[in-house]
C-alpha atoms as a PDB file:
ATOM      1  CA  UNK A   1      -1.493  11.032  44.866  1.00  0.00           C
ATOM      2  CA  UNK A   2      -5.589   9.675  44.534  1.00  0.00           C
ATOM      3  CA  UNK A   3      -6.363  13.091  42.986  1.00  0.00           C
ATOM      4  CA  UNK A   4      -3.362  12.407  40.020  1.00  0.00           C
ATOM      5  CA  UNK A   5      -4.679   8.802  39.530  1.00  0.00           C
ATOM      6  CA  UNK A   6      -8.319  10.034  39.397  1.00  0.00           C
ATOM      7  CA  UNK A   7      -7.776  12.620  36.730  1.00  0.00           C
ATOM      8  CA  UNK A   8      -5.258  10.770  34.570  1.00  0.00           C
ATOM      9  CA  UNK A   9      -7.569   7.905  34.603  1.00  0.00           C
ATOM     10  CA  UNK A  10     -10.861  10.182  34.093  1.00  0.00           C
ATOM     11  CA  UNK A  11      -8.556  11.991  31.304  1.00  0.00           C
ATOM     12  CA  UNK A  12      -7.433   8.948  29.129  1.00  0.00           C
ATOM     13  CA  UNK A  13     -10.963   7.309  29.537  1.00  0.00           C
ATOM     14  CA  UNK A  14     -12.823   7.336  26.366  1.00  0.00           C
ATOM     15  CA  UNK A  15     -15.722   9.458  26.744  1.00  0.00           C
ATOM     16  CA  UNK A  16     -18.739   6.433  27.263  1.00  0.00           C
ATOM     17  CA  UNK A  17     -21.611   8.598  24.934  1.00  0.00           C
ATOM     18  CA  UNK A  18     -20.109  11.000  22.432  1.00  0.00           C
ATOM     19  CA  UNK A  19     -22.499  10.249  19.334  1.00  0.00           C
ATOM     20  CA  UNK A  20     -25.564  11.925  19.583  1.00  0.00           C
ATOM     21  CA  UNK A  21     -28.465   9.748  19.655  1.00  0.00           C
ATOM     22  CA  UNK A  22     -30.256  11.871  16.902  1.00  0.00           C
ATOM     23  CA  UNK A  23     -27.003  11.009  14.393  1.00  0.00           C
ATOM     24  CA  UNK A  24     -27.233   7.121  14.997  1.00  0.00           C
ATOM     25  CA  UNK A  25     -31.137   6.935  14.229  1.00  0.00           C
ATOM     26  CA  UNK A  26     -30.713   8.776  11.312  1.00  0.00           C
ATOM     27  CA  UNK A  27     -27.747   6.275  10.091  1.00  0.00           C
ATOM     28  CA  UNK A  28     -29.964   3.079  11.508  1.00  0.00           C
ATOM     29  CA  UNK A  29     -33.332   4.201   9.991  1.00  0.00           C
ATOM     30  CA  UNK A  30     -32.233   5.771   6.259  1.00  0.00           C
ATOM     31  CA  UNK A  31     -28.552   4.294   6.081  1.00  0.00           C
ATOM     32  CA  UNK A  32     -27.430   8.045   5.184  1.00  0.00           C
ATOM     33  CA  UNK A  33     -25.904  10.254   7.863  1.00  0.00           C
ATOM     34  CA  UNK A  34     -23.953  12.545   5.878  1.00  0.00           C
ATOM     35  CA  UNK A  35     -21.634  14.535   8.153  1.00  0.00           C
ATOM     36  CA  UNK A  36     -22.616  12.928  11.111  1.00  0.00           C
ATOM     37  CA  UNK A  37     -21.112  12.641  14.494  1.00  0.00           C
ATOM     38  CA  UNK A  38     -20.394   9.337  15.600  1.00  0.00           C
ATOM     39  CA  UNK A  39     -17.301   9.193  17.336  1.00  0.00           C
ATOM     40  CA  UNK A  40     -17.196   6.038  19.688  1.00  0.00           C
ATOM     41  CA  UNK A  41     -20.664   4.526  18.693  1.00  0.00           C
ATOM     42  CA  UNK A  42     -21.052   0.826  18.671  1.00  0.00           C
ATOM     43  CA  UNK A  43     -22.106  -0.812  15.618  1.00  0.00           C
ATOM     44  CA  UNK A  44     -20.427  -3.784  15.742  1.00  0.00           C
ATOM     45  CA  UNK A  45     -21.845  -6.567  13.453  1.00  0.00           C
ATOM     46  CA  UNK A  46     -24.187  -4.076  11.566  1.00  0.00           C
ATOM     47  CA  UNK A  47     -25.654  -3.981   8.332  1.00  0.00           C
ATOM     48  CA  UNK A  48     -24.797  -0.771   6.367  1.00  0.00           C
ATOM     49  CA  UNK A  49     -24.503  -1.928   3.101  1.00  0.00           C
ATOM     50  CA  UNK A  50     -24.478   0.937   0.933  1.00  0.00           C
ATOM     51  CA  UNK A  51     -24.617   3.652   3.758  1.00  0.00           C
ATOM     52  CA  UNK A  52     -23.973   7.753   2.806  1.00  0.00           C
ATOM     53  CA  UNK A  53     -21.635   8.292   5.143  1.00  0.00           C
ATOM     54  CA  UNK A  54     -19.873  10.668   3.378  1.00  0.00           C
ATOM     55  CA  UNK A  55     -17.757  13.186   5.582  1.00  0.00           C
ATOM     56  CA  UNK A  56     -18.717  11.175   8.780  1.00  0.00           C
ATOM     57  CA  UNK A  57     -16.932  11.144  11.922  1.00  0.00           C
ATOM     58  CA  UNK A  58     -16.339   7.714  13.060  1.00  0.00           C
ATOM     59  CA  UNK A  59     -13.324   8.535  15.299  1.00  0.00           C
ATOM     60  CA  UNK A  60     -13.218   5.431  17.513  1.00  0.00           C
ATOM     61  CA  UNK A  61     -16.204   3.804  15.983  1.00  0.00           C
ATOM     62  CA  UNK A  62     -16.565  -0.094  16.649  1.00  0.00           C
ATOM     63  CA  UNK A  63     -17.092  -1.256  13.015  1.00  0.00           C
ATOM     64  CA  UNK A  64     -16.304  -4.922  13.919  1.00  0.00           C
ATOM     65  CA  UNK A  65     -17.736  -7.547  11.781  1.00  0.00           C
ATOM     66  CA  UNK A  66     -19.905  -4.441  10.152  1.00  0.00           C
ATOM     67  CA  UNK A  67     -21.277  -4.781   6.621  1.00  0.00           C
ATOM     68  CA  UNK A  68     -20.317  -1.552   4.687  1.00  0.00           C
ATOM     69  CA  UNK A  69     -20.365  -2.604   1.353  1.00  0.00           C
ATOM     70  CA  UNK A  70     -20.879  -0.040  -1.291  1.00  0.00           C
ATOM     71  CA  UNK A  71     -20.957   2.949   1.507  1.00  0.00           C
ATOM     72  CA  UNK A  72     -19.816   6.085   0.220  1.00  0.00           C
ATOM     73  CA  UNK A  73     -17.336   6.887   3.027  1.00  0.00           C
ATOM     74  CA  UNK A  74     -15.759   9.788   0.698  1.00  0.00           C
ATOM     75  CA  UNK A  75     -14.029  12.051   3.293  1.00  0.00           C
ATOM     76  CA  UNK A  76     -15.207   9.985   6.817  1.00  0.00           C
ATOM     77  CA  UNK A  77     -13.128   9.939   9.519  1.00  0.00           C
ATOM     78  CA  UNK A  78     -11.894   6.592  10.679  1.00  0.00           C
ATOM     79  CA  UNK A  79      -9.351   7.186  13.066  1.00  0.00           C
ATOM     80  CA  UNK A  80      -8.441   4.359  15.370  1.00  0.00           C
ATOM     81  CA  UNK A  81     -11.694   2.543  14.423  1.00  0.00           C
ATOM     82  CA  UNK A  82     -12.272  -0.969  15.007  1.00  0.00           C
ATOM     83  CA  UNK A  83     -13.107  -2.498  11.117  1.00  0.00           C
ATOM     84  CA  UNK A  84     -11.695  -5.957  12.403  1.00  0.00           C
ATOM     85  CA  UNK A  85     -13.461  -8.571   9.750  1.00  0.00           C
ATOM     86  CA  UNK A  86     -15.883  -5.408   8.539  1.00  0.00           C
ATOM     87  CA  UNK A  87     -16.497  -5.887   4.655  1.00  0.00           C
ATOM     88  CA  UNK A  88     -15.937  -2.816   2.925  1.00  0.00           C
ATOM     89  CA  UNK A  89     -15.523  -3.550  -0.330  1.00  0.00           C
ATOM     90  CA  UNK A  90     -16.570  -1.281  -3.177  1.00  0.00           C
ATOM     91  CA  UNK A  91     -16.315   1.660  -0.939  1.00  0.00           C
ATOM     92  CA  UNK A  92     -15.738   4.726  -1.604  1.00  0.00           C
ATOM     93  CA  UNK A  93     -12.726   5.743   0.341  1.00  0.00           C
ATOM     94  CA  UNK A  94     -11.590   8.795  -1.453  1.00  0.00           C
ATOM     95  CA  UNK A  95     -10.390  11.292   1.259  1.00  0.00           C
ATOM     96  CA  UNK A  96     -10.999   9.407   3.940  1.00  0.00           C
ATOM     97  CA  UNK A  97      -8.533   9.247   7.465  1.00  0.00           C
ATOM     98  CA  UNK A  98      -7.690   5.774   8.530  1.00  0.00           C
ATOM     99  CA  UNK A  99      -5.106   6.143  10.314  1.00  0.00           C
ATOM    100  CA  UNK A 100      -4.756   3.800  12.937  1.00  0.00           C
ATOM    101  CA  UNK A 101      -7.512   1.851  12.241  1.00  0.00           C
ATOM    102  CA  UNK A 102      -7.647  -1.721  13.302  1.00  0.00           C
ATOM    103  CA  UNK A 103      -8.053  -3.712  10.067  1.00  0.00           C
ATOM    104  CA  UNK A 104      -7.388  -7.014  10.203  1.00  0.00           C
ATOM    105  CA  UNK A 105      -9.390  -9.787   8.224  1.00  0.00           C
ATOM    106  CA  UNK A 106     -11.126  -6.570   6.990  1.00  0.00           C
ATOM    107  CA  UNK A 107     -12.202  -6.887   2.991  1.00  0.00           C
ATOM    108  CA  UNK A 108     -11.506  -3.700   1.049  1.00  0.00           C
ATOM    109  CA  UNK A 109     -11.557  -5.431  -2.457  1.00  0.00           C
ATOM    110  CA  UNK A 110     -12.649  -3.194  -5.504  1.00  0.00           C
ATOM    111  CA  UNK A 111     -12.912  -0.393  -2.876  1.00  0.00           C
ATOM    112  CA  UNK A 112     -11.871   2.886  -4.555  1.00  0.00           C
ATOM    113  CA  UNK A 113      -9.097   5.980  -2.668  1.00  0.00           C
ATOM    114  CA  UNK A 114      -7.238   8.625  -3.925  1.00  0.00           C
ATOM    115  CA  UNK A 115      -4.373  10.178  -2.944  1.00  0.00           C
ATOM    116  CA  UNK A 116      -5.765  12.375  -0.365  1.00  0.00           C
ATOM    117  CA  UNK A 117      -7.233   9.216   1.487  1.00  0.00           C
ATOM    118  CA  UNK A 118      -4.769   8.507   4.240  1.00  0.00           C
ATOM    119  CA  UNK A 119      -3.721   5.176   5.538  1.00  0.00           C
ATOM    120  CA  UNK A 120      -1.712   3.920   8.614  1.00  0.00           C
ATOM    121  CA  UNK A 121       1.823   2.613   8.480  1.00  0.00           C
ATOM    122  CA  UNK A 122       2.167  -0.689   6.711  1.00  0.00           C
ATOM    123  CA  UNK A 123      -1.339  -0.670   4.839  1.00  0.00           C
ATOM    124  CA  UNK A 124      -0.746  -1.380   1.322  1.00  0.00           C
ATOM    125  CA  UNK A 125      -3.960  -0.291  -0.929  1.00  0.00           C
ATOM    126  CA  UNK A 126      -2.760  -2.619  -3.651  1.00  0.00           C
ATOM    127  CA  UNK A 127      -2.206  -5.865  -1.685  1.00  0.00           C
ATOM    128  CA  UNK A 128      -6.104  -5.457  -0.562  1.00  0.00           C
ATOM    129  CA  UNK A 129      -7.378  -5.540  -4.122  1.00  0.00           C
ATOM    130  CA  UNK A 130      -8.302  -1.392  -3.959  1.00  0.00           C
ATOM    131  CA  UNK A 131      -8.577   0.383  -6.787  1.00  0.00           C
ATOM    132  CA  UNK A 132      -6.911   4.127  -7.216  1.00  0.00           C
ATOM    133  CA  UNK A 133      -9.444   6.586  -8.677  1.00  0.00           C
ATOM    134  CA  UNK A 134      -7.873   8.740 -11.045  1.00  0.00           C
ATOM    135  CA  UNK A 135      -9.972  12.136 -12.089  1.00  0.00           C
ATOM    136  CA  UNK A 136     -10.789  12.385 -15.857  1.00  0.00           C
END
């Protein structure tokens, strides 16, 4: 019975360090980290206004509060991240995942998505002031 607990709870546990350290300079020094790997980081309350991010993996990330205005998240993974009261507006979103993401009291106005960027149930692009990008 311990040994089920243990491994179920050792299983479902986030993993406690899965950036890697070189990724998150990079992204805190230049503000570009372009493919990067930063599932789980913590940059809660950070400035990252107009941060390449593009194709990023923020699986996880803690974005709360997080200034992201302007970042080009074209194609960044944002699965179950935290961008509770994180300004993102006029982002690039095209292609992006957030799905599941925790959004509320998040700004997103004149952000720009496309149809391949994919939101979570009950997120309305529209309502949040987005703009669709339509190719010429």
């Amino acid at each position: 019975m311990w040994l089920l607990v243990l491994q179920f709870s050792f299983w479902s546990s986030p993993p406690a360090f899965a950036y890697t350290t070189a990724d998150l300079q990079r992204l805190l020094t230049t503000h570009a980290c372009e493919g990067c790997d930063l599932k789980y980081v913590n940059l809660e309350n950070v400035n990252l206004e107009g941060a390449q991010l593009k194709g990023a993996n923020l699986k996880f990330a803690n974005l709360q509060g997080a200034d992201l205005q302007g970042a080009d998240l074209r194609k960044a993974n944002l699965y179950r991240a935290n961008l509770q009261g994180a300004n993102l507006a006029r982002t690039n979103l095209r292609g992006s995942i957030l799905i599941q993401a925790q959004v509320f009291q998040a700004t997103f106005a004149g952000a720009v998505y496309d149809g391949s960027t994919a939101f979570g149930l009950g997120f309305f692009p529209s309502s949040q002031n987005m703009h669709k990008y339509v190719a010429p």
